[in-house]
N, C-alpha and C. Protein backbone atom coordinates (compact mmCIF):
# COMPACT_ATOMS: atom_id res chain seq x y z
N UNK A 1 -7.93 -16.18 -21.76
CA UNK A 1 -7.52 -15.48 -20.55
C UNK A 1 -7.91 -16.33 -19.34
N UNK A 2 -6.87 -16.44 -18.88
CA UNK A 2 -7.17 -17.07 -17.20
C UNK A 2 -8.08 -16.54 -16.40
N UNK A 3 -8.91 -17.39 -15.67
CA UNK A 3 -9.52 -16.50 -14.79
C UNK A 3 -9.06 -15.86 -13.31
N UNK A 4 -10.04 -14.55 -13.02
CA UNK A 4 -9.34 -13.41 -12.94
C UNK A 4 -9.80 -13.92 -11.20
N UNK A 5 -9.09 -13.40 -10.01
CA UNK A 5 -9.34 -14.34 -8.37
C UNK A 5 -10.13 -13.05 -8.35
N UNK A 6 -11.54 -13.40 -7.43
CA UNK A 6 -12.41 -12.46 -7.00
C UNK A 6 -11.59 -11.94 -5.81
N UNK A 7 -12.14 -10.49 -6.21
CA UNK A 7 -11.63 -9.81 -5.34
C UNK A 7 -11.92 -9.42 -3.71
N UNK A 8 -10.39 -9.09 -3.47
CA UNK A 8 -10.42 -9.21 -1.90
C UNK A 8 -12.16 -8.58 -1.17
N UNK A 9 -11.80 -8.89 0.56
CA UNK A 9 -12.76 -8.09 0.69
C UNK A 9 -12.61 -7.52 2.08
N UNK A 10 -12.96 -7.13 2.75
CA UNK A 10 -13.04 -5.89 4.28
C UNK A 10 -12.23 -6.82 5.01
N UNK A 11 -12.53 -8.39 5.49
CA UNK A 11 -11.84 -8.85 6.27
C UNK A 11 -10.77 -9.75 5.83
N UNK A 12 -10.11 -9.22 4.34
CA UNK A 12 -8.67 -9.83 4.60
C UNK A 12 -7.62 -8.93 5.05
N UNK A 13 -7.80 -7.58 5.57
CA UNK A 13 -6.93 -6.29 6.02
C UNK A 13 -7.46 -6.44 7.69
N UNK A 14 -5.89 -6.33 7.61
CA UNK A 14 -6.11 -5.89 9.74
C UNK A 14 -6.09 -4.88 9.81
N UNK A 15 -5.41 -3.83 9.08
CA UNK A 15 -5.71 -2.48 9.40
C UNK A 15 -5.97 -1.34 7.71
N UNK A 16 -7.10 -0.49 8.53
CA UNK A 16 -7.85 0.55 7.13
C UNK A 16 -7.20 2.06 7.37
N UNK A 17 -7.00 2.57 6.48
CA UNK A 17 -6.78 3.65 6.16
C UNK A 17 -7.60 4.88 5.51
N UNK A 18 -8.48 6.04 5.79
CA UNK A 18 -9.38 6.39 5.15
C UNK A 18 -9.13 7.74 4.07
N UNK A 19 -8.90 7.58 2.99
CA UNK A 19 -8.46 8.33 2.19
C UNK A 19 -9.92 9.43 1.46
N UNK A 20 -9.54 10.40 1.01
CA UNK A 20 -10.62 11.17 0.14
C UNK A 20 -9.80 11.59 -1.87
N UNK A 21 -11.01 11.00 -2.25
CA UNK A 21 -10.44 11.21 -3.55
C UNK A 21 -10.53 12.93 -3.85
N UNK A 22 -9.42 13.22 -4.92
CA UNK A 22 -9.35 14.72 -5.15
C UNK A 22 -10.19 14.86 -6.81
N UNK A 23 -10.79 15.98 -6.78
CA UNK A 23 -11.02 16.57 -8.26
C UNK A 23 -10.45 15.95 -9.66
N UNK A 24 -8.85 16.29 -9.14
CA UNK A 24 -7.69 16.26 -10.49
C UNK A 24 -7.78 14.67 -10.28
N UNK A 25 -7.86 14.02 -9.58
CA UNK A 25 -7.55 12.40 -9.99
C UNK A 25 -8.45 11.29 -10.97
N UNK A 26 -9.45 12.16 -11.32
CA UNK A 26 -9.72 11.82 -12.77
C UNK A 26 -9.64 12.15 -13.64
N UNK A 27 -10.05 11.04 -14.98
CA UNK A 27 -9.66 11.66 -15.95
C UNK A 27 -10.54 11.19 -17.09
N UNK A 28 -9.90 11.65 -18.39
CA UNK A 28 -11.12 11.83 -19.55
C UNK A 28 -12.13 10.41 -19.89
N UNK A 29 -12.01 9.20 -18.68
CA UNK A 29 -12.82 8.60 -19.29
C UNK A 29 -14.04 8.10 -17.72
N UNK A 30 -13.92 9.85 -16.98
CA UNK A 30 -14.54 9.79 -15.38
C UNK A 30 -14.19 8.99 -14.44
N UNK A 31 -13.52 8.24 -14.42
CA UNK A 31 -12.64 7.49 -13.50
C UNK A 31 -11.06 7.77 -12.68
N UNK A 32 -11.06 7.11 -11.25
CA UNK A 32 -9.73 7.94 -11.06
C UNK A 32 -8.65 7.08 -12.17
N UNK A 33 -7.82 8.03 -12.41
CA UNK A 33 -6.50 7.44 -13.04
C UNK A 33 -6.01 6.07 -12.71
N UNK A 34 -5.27 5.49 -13.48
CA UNK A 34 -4.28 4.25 -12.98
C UNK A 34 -3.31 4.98 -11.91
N UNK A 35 -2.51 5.89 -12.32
CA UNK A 35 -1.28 6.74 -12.04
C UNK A 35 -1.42 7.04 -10.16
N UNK A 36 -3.16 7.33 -9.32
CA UNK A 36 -3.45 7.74 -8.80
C UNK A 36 -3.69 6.57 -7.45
N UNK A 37 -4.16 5.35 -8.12
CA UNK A 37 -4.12 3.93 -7.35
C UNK A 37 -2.64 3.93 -6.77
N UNK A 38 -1.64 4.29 -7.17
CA UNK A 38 -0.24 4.06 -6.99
C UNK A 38 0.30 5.26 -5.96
N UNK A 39 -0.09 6.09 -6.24
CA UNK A 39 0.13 7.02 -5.42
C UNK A 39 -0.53 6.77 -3.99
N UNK A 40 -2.25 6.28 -3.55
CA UNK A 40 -2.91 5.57 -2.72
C UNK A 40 -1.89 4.63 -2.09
N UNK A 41 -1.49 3.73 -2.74
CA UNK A 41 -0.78 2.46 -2.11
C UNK A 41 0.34 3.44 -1.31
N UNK A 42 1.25 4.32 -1.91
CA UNK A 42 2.56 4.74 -1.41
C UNK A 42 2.06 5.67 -0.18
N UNK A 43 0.92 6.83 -0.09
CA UNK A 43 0.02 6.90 0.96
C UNK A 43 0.21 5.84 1.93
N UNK A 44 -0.81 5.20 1.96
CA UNK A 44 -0.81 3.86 3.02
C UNK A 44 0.01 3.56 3.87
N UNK A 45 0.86 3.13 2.72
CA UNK A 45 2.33 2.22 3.72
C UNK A 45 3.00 3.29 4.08
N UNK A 46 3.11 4.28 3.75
CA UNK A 46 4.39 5.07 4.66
C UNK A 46 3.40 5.78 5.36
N UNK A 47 2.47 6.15 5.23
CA UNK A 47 1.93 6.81 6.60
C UNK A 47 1.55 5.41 8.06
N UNK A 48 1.33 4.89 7.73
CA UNK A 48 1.37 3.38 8.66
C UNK A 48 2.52 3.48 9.21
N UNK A 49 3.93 3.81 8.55
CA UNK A 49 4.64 3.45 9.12
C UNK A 49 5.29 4.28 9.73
N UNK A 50 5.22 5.55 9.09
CA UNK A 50 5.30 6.95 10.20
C UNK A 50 4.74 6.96 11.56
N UNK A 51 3.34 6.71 11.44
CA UNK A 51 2.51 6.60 12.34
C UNK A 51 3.39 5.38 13.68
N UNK A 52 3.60 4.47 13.09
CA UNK A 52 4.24 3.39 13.94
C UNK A 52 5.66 3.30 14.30
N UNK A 53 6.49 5.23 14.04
CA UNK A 53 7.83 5.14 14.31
C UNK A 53 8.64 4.33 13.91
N UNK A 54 8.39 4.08 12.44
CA UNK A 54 9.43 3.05 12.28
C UNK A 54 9.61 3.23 10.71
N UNK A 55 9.47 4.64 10.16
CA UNK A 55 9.87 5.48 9.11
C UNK A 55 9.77 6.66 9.70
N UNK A 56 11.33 7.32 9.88
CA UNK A 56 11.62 8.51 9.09
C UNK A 56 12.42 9.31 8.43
N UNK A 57 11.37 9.56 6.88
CA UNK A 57 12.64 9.64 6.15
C UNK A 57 13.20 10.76 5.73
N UNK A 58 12.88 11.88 6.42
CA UNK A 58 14.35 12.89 6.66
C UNK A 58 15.41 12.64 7.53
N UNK A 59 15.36 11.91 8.61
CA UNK A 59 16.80 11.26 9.05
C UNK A 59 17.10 10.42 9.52
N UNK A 60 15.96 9.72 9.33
CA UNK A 60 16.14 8.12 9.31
C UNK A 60 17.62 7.17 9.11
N UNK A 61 17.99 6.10 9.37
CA UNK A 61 19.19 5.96 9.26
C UNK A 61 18.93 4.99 8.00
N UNK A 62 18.05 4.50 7.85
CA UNK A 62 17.23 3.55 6.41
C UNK A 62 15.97 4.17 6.35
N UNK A 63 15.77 3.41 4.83
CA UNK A 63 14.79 4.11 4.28
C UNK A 63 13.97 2.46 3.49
N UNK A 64 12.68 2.42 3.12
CA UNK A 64 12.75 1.42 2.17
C UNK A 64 12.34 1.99 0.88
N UNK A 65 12.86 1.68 0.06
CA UNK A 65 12.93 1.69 -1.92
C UNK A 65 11.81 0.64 -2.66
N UNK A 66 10.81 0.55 -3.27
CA UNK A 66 10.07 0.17 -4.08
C UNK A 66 10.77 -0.47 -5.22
N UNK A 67 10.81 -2.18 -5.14
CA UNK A 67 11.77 -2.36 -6.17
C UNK A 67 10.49 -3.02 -7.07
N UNK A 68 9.45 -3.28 -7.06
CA UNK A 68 8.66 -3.82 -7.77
C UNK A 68 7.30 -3.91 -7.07
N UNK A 69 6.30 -3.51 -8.02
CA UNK A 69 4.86 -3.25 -8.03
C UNK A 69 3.64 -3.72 -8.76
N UNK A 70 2.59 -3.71 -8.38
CA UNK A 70 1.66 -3.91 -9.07
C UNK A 70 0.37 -3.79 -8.78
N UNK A 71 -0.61 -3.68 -10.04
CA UNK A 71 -2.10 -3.48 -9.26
C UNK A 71 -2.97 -4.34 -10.35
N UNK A 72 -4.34 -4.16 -9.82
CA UNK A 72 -5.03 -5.34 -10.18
C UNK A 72 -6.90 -4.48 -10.10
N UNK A 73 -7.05 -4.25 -11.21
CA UNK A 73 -8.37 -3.04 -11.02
C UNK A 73 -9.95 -4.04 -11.50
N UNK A 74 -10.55 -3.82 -10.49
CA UNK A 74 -11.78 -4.73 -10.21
C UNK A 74 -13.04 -3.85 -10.57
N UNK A 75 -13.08 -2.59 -10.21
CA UNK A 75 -14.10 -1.53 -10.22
C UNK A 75 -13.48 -0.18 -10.67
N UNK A 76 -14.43 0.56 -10.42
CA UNK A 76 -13.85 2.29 -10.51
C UNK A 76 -14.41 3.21 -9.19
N UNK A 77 -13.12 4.02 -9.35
CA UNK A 77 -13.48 4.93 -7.96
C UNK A 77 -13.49 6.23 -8.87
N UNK A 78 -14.61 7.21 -8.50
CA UNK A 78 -14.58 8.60 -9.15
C UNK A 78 -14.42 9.28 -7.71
N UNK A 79 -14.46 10.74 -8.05
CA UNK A 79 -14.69 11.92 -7.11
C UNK A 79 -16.21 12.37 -7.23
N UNK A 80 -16.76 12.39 -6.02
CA UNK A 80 -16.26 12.82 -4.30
C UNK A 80 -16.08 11.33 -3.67
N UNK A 81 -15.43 10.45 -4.00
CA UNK A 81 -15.61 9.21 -3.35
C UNK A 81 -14.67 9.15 -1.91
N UNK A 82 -15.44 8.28 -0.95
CA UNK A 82 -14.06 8.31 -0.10
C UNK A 82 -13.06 6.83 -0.22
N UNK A 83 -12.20 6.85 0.16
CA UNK A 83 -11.49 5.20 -0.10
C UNK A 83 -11.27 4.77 1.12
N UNK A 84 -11.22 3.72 1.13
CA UNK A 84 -11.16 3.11 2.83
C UNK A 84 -9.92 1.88 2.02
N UNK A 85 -8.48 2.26 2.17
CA UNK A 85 -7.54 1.33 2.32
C UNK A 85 -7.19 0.22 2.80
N UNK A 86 -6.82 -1.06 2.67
CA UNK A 86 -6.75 -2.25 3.75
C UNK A 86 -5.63 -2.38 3.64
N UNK A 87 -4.40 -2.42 4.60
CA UNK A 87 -3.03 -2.68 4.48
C UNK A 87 -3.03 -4.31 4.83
N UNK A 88 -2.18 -5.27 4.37
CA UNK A 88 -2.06 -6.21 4.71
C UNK A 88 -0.11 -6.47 4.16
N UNK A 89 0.43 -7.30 5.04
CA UNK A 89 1.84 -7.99 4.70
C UNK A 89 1.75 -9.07 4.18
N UNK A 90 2.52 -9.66 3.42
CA UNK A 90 2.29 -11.22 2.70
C UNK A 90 3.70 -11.68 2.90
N UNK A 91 4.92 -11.03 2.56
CA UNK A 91 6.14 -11.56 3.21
C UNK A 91 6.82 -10.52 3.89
N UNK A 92 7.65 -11.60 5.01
CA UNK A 92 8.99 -10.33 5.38
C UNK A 92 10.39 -11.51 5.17
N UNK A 93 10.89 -10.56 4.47
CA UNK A 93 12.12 -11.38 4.52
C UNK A 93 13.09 -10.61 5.03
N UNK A 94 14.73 -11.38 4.79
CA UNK A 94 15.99 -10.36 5.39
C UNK A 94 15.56 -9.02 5.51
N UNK A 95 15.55 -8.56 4.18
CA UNK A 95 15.91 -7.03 3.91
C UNK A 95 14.95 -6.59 3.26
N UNK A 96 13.79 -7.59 2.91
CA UNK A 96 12.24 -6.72 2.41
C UNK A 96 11.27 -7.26 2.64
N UNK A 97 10.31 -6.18 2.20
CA UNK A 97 8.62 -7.19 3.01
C UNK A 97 7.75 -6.26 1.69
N UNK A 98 6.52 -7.43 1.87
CA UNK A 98 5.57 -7.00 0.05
C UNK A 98 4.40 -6.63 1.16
N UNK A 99 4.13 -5.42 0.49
CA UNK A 99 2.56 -5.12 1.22
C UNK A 99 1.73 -5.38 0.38
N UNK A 100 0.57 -5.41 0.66
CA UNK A 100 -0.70 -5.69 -0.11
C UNK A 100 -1.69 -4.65 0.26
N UNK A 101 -2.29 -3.88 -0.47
CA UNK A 101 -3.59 -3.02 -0.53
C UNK A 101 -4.69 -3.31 -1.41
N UNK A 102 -6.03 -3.04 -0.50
CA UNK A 102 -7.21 -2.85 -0.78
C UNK A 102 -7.71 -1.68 -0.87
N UNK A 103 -8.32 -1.33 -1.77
CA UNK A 103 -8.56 0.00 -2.37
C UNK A 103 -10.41 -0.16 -2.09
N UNK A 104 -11.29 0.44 -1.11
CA UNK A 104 -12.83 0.29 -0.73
C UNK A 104 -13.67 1.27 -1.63
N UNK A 105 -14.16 1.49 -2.71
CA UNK A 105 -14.70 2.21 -2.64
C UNK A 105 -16.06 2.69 -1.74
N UNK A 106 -16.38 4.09 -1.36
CA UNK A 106 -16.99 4.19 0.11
C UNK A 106 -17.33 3.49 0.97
N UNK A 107 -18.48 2.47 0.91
CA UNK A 107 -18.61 1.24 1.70
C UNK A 107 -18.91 -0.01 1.18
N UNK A 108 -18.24 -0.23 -0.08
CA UNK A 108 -17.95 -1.78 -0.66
C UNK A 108 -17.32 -2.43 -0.09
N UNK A 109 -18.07 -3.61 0.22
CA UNK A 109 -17.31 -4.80 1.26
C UNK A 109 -15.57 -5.10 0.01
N UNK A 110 -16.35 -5.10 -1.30
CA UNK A 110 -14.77 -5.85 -2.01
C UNK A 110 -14.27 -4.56 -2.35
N UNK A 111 -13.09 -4.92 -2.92
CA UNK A 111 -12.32 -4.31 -3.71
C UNK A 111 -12.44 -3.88 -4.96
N UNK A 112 -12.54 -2.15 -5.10
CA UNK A 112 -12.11 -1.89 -6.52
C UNK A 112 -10.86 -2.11 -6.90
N UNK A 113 -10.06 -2.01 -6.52
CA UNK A 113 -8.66 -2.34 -6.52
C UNK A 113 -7.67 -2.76 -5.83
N UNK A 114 -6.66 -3.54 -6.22
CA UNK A 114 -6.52 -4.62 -5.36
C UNK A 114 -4.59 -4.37 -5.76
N UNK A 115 -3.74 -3.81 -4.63
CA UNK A 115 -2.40 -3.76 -5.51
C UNK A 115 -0.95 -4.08 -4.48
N UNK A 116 -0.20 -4.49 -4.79
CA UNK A 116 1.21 -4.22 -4.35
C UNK A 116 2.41 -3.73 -4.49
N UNK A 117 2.88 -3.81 -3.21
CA UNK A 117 4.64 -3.45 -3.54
C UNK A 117 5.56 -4.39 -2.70
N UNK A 118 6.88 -4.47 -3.23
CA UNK A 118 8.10 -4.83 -2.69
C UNK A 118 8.82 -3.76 -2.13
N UNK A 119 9.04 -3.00 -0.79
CA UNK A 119 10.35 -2.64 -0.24
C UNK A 119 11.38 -3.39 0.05
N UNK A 120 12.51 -2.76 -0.25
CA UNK A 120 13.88 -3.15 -0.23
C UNK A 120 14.32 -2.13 0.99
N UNK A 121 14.43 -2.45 2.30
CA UNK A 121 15.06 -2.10 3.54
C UNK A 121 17.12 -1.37 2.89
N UNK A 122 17.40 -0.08 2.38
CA UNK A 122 18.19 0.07 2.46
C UNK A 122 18.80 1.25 3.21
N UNK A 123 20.12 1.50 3.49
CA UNK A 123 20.71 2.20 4.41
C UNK A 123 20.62 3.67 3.20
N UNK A 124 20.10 4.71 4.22
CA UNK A 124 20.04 6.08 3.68
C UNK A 124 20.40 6.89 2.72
N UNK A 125 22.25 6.29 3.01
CA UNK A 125 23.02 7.43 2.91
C UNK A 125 23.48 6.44 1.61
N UNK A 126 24.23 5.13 1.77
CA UNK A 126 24.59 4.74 0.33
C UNK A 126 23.35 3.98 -0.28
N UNK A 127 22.50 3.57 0.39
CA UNK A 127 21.34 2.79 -0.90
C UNK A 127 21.97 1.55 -0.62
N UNK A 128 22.15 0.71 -0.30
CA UNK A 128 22.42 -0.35 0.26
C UNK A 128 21.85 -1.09 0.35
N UNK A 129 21.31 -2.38 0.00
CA UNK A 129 20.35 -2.95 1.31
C UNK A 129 21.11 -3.67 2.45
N UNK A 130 20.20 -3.49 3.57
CA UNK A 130 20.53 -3.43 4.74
C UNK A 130 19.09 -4.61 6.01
N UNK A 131 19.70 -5.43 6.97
CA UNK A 131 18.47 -6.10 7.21
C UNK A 131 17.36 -5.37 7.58
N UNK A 132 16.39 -5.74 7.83
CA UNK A 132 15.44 -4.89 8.32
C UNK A 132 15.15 -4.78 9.74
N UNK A 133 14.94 -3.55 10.03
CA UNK A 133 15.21 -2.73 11.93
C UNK A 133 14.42 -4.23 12.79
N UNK A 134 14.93 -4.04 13.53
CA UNK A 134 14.18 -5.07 14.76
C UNK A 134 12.44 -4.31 14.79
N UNK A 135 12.63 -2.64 15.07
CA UNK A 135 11.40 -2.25 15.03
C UNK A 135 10.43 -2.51 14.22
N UNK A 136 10.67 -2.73 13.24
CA UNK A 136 10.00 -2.61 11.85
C UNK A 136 9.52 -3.47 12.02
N UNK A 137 10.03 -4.86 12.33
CA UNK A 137 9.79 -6.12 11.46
C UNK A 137 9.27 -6.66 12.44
N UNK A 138 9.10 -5.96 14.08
CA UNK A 138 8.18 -6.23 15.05
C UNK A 138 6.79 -5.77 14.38
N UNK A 139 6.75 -4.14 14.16
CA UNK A 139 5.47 -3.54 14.06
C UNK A 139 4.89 -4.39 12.31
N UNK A 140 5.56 -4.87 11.55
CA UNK A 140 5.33 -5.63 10.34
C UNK A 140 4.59 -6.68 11.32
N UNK A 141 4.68 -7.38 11.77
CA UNK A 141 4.26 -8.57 12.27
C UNK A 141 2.52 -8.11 12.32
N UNK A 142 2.09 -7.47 13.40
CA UNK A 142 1.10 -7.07 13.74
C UNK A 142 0.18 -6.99 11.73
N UNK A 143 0.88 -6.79 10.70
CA UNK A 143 -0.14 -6.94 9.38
C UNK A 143 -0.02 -7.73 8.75
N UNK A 144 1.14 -9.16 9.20
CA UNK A 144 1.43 -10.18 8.70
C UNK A 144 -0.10 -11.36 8.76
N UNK A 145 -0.48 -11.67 7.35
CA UNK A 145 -1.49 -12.84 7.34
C UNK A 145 -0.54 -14.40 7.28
């Protein structure tokens, strides 16, 4: 097995997100779920981007679609833990941009978990892809490393 890149830490994210773990998000072996890291990441980025007017997706005229993902688990987070999120961008292209998350458990400088996604910038109504808003890919900039 290759070796594994130490994991991120507080200052590769420009901006944190502070999440609280729930009860149900563990499971029979006391740890939160895999299933639950993923749900965290989709948290993140769309509330970021709510927050920054530049998702919304009840009538939004685009939306972005998750065409590919992944995560990368360093530690474990149980309940009552809190999570402190790190959003970071790694590309923007035409019509998509890959976020990157850091998953804190309470006040660990690194990462228990370390994950991404690909959005695909498409139009609402047919699923399309479509370039990405001038807005967006302004307020993207600001988490671009």
């Amino acid at each position: 097995m290759a070796d594994r890149p130490a994991p991120s830490t507080r200052e590769d994210y420009p901006t944190f997100r502070t999440l609280q773990t729930r009860w149900r998000d563990g499971d029979v072996y006391g740890h939160m779920n895999n299933v639950v890291h993923y749900e965290l990441f989709d948290t993140v980025v769309n509330g970021w981007m709510m927050e920054h007017g530049v998702l919304d997706p009840k009538s939004g005229e685009t939306i972005g679609l998750v065409v590919e993902s992944g995560c990368r688990y360093s530690g474990e987070i149980v309940f009552p833990d809190t999570v402190t999120a790190g959003l970071k961008v790694t590309h923007v292209g035409r019509s998509s941009v890959r976020y990157e998350i850091g998953l804190f458990r309470n006040d660990a400088q690194a990462t228990s978990a370390e994950g991404y996604f690909v959005h695909v910038c498409v139009d609402a109504e047919s699923r399309r892809p479509v370039a990405l808003p001038n807005d967006l890919r302004t307020a993207l900039e600001t988490l671009a490393i």
